[in-house]
C-alpha atoms as a PDB file:
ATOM      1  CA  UNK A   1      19.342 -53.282  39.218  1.00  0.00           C
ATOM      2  CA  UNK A   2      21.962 -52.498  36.677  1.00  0.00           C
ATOM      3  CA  UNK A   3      19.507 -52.351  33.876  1.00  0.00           C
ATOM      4  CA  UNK A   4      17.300 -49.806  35.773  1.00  0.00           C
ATOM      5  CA  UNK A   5      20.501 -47.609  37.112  1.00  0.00           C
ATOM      6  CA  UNK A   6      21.232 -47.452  33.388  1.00  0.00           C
ATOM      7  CA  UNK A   7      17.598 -46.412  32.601  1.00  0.00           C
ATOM      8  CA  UNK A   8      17.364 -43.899  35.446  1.00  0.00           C
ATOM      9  CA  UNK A   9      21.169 -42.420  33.924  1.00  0.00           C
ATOM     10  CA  UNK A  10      19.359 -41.925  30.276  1.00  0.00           C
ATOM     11  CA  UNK A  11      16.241 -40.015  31.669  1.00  0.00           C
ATOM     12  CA  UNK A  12      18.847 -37.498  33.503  1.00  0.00           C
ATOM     13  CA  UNK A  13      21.121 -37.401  29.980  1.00  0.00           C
ATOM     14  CA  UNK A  14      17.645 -36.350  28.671  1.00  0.00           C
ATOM     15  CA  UNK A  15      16.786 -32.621  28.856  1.00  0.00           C
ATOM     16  CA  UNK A  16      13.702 -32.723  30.635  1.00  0.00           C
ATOM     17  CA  UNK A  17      11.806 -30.286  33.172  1.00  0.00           C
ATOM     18  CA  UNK A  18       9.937 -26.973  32.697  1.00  0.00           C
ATOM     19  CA  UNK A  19      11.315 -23.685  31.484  1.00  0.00           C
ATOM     20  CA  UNK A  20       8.641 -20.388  32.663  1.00  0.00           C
ATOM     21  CA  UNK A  21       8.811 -17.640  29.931  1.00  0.00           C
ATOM     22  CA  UNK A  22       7.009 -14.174  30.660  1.00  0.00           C
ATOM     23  CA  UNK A  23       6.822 -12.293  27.467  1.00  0.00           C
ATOM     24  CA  UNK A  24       4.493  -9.678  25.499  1.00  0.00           C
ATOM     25  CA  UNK A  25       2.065 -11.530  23.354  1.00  0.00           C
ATOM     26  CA  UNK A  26       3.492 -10.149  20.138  1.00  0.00           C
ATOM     27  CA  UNK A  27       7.203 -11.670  21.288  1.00  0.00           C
ATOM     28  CA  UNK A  28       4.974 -15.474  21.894  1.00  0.00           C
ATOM     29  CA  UNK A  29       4.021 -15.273  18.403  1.00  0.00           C
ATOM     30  CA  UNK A  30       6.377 -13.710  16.141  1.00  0.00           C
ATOM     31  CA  UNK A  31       9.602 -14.980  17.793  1.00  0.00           C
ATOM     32  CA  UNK A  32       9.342 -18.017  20.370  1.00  0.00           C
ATOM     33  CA  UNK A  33       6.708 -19.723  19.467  1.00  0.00           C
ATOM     34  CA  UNK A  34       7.464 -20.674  15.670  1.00  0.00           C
ATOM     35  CA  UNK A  35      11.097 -21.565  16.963  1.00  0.00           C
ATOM     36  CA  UNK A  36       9.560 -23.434  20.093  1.00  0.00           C
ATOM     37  CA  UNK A  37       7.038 -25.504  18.922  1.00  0.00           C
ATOM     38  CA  UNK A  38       9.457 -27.859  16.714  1.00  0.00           C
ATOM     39  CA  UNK A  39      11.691 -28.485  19.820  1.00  0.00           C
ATOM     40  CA  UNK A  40       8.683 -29.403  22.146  1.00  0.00           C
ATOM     41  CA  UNK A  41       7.854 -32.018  19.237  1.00  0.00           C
ATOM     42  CA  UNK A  42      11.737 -32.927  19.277  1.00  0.00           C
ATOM     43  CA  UNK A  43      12.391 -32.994  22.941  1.00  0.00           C
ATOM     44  CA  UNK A  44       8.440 -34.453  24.277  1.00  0.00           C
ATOM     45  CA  UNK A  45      10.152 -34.536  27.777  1.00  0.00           C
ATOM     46  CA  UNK A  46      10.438 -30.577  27.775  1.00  0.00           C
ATOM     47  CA  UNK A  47       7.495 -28.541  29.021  1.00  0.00           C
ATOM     48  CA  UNK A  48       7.282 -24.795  28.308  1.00  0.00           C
ATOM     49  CA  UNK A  49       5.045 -22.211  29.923  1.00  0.00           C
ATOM     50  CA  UNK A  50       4.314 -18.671  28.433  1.00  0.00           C
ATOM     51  CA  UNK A  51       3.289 -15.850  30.588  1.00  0.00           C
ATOM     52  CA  UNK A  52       1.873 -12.677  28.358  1.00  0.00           C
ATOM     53  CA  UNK A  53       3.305  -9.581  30.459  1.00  0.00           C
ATOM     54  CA  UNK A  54       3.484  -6.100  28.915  1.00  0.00           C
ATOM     55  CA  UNK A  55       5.662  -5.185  32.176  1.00  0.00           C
ATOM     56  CA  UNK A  56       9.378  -5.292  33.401  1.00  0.00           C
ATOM     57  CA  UNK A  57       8.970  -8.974  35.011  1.00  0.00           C
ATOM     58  CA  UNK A  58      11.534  -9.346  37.902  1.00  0.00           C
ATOM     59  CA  UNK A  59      12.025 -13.145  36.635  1.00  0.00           C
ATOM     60  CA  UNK A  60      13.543 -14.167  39.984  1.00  0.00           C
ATOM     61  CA  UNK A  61      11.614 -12.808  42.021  1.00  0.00           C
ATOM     62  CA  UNK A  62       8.432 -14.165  40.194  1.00  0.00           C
ATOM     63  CA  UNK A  63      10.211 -17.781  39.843  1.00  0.00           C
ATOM     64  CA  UNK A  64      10.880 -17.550  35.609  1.00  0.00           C
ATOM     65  CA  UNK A  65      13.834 -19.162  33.851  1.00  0.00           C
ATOM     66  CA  UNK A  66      13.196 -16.101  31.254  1.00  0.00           C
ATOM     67  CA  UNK A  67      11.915 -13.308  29.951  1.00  0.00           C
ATOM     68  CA  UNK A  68      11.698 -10.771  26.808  1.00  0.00           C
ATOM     69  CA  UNK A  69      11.981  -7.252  26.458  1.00  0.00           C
ATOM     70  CA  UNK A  70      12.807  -4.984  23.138  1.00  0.00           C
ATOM     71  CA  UNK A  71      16.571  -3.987  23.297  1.00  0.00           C
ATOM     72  CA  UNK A  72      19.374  -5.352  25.460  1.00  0.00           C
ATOM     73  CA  UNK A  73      19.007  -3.226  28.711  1.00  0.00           C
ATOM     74  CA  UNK A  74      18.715  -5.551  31.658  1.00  0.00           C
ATOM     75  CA  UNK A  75      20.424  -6.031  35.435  1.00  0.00           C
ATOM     76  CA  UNK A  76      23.972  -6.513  35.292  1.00  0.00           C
ATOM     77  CA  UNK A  77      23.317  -9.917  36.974  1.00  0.00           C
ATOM     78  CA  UNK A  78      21.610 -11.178  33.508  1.00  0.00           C
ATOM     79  CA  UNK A  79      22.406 -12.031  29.955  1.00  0.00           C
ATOM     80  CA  UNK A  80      20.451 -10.914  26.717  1.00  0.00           C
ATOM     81  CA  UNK A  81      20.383 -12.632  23.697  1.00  0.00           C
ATOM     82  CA  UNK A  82      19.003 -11.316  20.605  1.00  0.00           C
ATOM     83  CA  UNK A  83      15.902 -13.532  19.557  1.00  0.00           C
ATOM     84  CA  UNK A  84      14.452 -11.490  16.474  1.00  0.00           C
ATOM     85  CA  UNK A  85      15.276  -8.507  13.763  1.00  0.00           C
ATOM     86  CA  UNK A  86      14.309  -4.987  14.983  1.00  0.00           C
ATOM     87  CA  UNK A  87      10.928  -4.063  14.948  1.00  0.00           C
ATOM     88  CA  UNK A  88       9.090  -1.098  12.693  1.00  0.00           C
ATOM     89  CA  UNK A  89       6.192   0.490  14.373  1.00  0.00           C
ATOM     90  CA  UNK A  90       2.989   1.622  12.191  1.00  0.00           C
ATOM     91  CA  UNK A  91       0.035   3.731  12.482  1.00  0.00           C
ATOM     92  CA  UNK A  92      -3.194   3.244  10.352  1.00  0.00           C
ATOM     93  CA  UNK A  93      -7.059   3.288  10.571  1.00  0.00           C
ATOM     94  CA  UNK A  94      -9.567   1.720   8.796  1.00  0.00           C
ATOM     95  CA  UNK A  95     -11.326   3.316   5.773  1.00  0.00           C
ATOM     96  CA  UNK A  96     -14.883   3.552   7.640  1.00  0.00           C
ATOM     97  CA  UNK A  97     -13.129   6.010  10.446  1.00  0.00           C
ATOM     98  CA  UNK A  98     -11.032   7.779   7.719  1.00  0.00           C
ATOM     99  CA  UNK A  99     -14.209   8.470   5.543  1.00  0.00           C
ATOM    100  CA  UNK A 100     -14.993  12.441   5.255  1.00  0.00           C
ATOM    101  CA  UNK A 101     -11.589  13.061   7.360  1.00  0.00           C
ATOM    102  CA  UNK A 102      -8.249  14.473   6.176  1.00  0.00           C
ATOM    103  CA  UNK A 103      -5.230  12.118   6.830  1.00  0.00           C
ATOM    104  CA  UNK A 104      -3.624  13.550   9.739  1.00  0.00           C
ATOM    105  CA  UNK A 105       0.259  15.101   9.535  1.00  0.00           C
ATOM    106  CA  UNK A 106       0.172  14.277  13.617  1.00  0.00           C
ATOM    107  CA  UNK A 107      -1.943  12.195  15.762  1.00  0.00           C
ATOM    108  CA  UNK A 108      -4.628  14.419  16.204  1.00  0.00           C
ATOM    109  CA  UNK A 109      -7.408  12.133  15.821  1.00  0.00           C
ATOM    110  CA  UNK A 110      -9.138   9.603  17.868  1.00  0.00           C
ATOM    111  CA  UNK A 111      -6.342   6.850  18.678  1.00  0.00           C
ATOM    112  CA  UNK A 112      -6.402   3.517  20.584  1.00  0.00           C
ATOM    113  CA  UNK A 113      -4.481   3.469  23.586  1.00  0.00           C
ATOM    114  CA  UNK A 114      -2.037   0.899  25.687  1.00  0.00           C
ATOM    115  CA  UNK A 115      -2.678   0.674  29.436  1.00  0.00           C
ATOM    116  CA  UNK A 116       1.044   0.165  30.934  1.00  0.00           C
ATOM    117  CA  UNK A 117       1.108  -2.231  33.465  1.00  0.00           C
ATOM    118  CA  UNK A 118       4.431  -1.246  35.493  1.00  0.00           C
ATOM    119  CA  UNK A 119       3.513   2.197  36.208  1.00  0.00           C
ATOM    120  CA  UNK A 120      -0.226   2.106  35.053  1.00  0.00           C
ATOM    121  CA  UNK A 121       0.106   4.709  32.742  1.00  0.00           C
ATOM    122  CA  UNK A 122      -0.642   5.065  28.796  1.00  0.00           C
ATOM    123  CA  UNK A 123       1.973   4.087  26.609  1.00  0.00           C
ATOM    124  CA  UNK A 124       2.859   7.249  24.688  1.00  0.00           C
ATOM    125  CA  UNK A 125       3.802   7.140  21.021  1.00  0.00           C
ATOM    126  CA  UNK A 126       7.091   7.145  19.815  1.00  0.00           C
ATOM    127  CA  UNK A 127       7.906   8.766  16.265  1.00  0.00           C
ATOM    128  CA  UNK A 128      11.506   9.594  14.478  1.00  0.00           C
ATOM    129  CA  UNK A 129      12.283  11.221  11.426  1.00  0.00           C
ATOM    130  CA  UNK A 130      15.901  11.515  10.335  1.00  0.00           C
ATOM    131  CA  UNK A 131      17.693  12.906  13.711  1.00  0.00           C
ATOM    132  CA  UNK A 132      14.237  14.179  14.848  1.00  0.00           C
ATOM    133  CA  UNK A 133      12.066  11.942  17.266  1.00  0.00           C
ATOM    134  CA  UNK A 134       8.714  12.949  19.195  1.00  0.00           C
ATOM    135  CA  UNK A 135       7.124  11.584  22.039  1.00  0.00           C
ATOM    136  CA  UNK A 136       2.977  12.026  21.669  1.00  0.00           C
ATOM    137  CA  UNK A 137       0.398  11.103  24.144  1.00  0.00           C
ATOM    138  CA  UNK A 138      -2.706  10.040  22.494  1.00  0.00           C
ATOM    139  CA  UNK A 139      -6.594  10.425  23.336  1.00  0.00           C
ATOM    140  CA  UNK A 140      -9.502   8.212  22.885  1.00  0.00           C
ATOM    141  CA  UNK A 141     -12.403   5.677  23.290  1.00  0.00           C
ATOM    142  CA  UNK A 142     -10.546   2.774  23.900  1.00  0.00           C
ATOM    143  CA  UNK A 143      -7.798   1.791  25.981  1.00  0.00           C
ATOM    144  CA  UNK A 144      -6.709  -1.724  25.977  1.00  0.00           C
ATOM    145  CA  UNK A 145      -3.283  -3.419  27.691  1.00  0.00           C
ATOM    146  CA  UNK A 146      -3.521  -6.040  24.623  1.00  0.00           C
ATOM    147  CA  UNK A 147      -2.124  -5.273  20.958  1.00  0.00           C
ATOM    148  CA  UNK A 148      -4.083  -7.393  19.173  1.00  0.00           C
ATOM    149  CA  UNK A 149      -7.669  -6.146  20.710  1.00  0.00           C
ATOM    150  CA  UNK A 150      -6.232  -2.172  19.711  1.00  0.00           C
ATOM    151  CA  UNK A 151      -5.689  -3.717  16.095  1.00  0.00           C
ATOM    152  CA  UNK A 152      -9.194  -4.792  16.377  1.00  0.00           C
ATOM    153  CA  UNK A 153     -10.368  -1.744  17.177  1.00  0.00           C
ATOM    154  CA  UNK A 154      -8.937  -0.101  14.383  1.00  0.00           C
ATOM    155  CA  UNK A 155     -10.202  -2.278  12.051  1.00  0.00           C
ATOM    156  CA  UNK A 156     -13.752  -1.795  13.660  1.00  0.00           C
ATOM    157  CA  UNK A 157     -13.474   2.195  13.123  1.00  0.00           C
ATOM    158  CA  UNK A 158     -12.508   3.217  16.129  1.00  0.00           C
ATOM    159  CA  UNK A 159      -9.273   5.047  15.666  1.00  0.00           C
ATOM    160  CA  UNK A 160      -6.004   4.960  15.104  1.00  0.00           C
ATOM    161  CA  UNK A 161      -3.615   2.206  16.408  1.00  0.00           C
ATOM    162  CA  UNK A 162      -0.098   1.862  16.925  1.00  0.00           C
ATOM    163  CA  UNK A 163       1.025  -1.143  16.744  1.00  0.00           C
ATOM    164  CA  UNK A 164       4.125  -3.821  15.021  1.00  0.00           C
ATOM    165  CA  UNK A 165       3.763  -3.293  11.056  1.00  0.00           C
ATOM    166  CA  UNK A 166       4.219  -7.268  11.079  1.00  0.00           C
ATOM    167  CA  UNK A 167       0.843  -6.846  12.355  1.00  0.00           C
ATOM    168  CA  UNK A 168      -0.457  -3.992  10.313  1.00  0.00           C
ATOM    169  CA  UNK A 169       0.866  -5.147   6.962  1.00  0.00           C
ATOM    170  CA  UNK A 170      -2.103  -7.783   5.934  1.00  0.00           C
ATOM    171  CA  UNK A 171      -4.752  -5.345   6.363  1.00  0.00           C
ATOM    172  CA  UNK A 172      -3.223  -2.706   5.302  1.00  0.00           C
ATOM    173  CA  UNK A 173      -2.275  -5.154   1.485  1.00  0.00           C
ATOM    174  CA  UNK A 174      -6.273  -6.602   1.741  1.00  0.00           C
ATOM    175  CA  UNK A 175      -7.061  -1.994   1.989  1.00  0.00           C
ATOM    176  CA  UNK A 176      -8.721  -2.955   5.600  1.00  0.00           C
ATOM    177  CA  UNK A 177      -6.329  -0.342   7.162  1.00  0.00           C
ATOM    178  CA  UNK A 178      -4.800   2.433   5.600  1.00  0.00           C
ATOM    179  CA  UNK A 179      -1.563   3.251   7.376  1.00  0.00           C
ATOM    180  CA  UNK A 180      -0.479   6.816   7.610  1.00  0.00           C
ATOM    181  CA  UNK A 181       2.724   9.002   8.793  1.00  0.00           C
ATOM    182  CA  UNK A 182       4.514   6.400   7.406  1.00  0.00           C
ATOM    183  CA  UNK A 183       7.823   8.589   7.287  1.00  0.00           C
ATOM    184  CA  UNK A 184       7.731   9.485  10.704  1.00  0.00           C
ATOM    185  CA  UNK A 185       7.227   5.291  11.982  1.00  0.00           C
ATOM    186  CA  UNK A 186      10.015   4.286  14.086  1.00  0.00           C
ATOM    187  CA  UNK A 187      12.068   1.282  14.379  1.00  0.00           C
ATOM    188  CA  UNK A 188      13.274  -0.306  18.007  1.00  0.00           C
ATOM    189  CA  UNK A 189      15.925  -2.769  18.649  1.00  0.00           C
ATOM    190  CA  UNK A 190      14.288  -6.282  17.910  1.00  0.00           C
ATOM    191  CA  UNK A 191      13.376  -8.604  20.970  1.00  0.00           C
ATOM    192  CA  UNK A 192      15.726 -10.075  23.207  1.00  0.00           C
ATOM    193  CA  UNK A 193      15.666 -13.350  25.765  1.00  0.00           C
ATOM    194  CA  UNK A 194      17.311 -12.708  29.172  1.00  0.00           C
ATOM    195  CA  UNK A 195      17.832 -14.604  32.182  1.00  0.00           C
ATOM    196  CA  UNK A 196      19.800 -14.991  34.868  1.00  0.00           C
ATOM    197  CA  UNK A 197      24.132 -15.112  34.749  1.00  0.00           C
ATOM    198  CA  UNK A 198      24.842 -18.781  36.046  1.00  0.00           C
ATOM    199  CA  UNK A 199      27.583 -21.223  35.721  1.00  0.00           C
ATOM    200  CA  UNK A 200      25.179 -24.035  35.233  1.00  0.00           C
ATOM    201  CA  UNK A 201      22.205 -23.711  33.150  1.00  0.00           C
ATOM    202  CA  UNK A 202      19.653 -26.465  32.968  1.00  0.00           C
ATOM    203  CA  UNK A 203      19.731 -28.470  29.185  1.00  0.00           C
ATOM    204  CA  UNK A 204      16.199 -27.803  28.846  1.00  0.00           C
ATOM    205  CA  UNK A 205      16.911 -23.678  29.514  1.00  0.00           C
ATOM    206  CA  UNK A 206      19.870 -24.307  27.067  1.00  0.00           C
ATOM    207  CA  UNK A 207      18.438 -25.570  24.689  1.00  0.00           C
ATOM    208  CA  UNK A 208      15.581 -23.228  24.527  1.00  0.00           C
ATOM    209  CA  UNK A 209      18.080 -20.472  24.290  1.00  0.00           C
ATOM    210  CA  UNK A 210      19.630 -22.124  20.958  1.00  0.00           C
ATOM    211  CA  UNK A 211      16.538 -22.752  19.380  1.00  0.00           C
ATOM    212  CA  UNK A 212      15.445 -18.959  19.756  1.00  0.00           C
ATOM    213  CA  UNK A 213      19.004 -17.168  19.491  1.00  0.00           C
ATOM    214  CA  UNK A 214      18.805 -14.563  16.380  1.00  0.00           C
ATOM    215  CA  UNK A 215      21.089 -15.496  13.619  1.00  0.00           C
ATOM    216  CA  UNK A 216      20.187 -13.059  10.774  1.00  0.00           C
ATOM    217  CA  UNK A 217      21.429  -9.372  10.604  1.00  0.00           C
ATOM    218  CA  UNK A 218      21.774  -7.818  13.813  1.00  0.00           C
ATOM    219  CA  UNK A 219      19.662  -4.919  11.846  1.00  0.00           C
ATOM    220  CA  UNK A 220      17.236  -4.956   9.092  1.00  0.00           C
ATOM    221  CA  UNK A 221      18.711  -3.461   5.882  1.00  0.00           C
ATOM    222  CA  UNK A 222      16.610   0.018   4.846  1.00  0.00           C
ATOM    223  CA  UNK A 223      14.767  -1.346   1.902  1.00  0.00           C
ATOM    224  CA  UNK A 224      13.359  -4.467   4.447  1.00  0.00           C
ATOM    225  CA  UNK A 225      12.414  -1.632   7.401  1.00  0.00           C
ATOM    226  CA  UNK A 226       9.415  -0.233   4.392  1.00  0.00           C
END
């Protein structure tokens, strides 16, 4: 009995149990999921599950330990923590739709579109310059509520897409994109893991939260945002 009682008191010393993450798809694989995967191998009691949601998930309501949004604007009854550098936005097409065409100064062209899932709407381009920034809604073919399908489309000719220059970069460097407006590309506030203000959080929620807290330069320096 004793030796059991002392096995039972090591598996509850043992983070353990399942920690529900709703985040964009981008977040998954840029930020949590190279930081994740090498505690799941550490911690094989730990189970993680990733929701992609472009939306503003209630987590308690829809039963998550967590979530991820761009910037640090949540409910006063949660916490953010930073989880990644900010983020530079990029526009480009491929060669095949630029062919014959004059680079545009605006987005006047065909361009891929984001279906919003909160409201329904289409997510309307952002753009800053100096002190000036410009909100543009967007027409086209395509409309997709998945970033990495609208970089496909670009690369398959149809259009312009807006989408994390992270994402852009090794097509544009291989010439399968060329970007344009670079000067006008704006950068947001870099991803951030909230969840719920408790006392008591479970180890395996804790831990998590180590593993992806942000520990580099609360901002990119200018020469890294190009």
């Amino acid at each position: 009995i004793e030796v059991e009682l002392g096995q039972l008191s090591a598996m509850r010393d043992k983070p353990a149990g399942t920690v529900r993450i709703t985040a964009h798809d981008h977040a998954i694989g840029t930020a949590l999921w190279p930081r994740l995967m090498p505690l799941l191998k550490q911690y094989p009691d730990i189970q993680i599950e990733f929701s992609v949601d472009y939306g503003f998930t209630d987590i308690a309501a829809q039963r998550f330990d967590a979530g991820v949004r761009v910037g640090d604007r949540i409910d006063k009854d949660m916490v953010a923590v930073r989880i990644s550098p900010d983020m530079r936005m990029s526009v480009a097409a491929s060669p095949e739709y630029l062919a014959g065409k004059t680079p545009p100064r605006k987005p006047q062209h065909r361009c891929v579109n984001l279906r919003l899932p909160t409201r329904g709407n289409l997510y309307a381009w952002d753009f800053e310059k100096g002190r000036k920034s410009v909100n543009v809604k967007v027409d086209g073919q395509t409309i997709f509520n998945n970033t990495a399908l609208m970089l496909q489309a670009a690369l398959d000719g149809l259009g312009f897409a807006y989408v994390p220059f992270d994402l852009m970069k090794p097509h544009i460097d291989a010439g399968r994109l060329v970007p344009v407006l670079e000067d006008w590309w704006p950068t947001f506030p870099g991803y951030h893991l909230y969840y719920a203000n408790r006392r008591q959080i479970a180890p395996a929620l804790a831990l998590v939260i180590e593993a992806l807290r942000y520990r580099g330069p609360e901002r990119l320096a200018a020469s890294a945002k190009r």
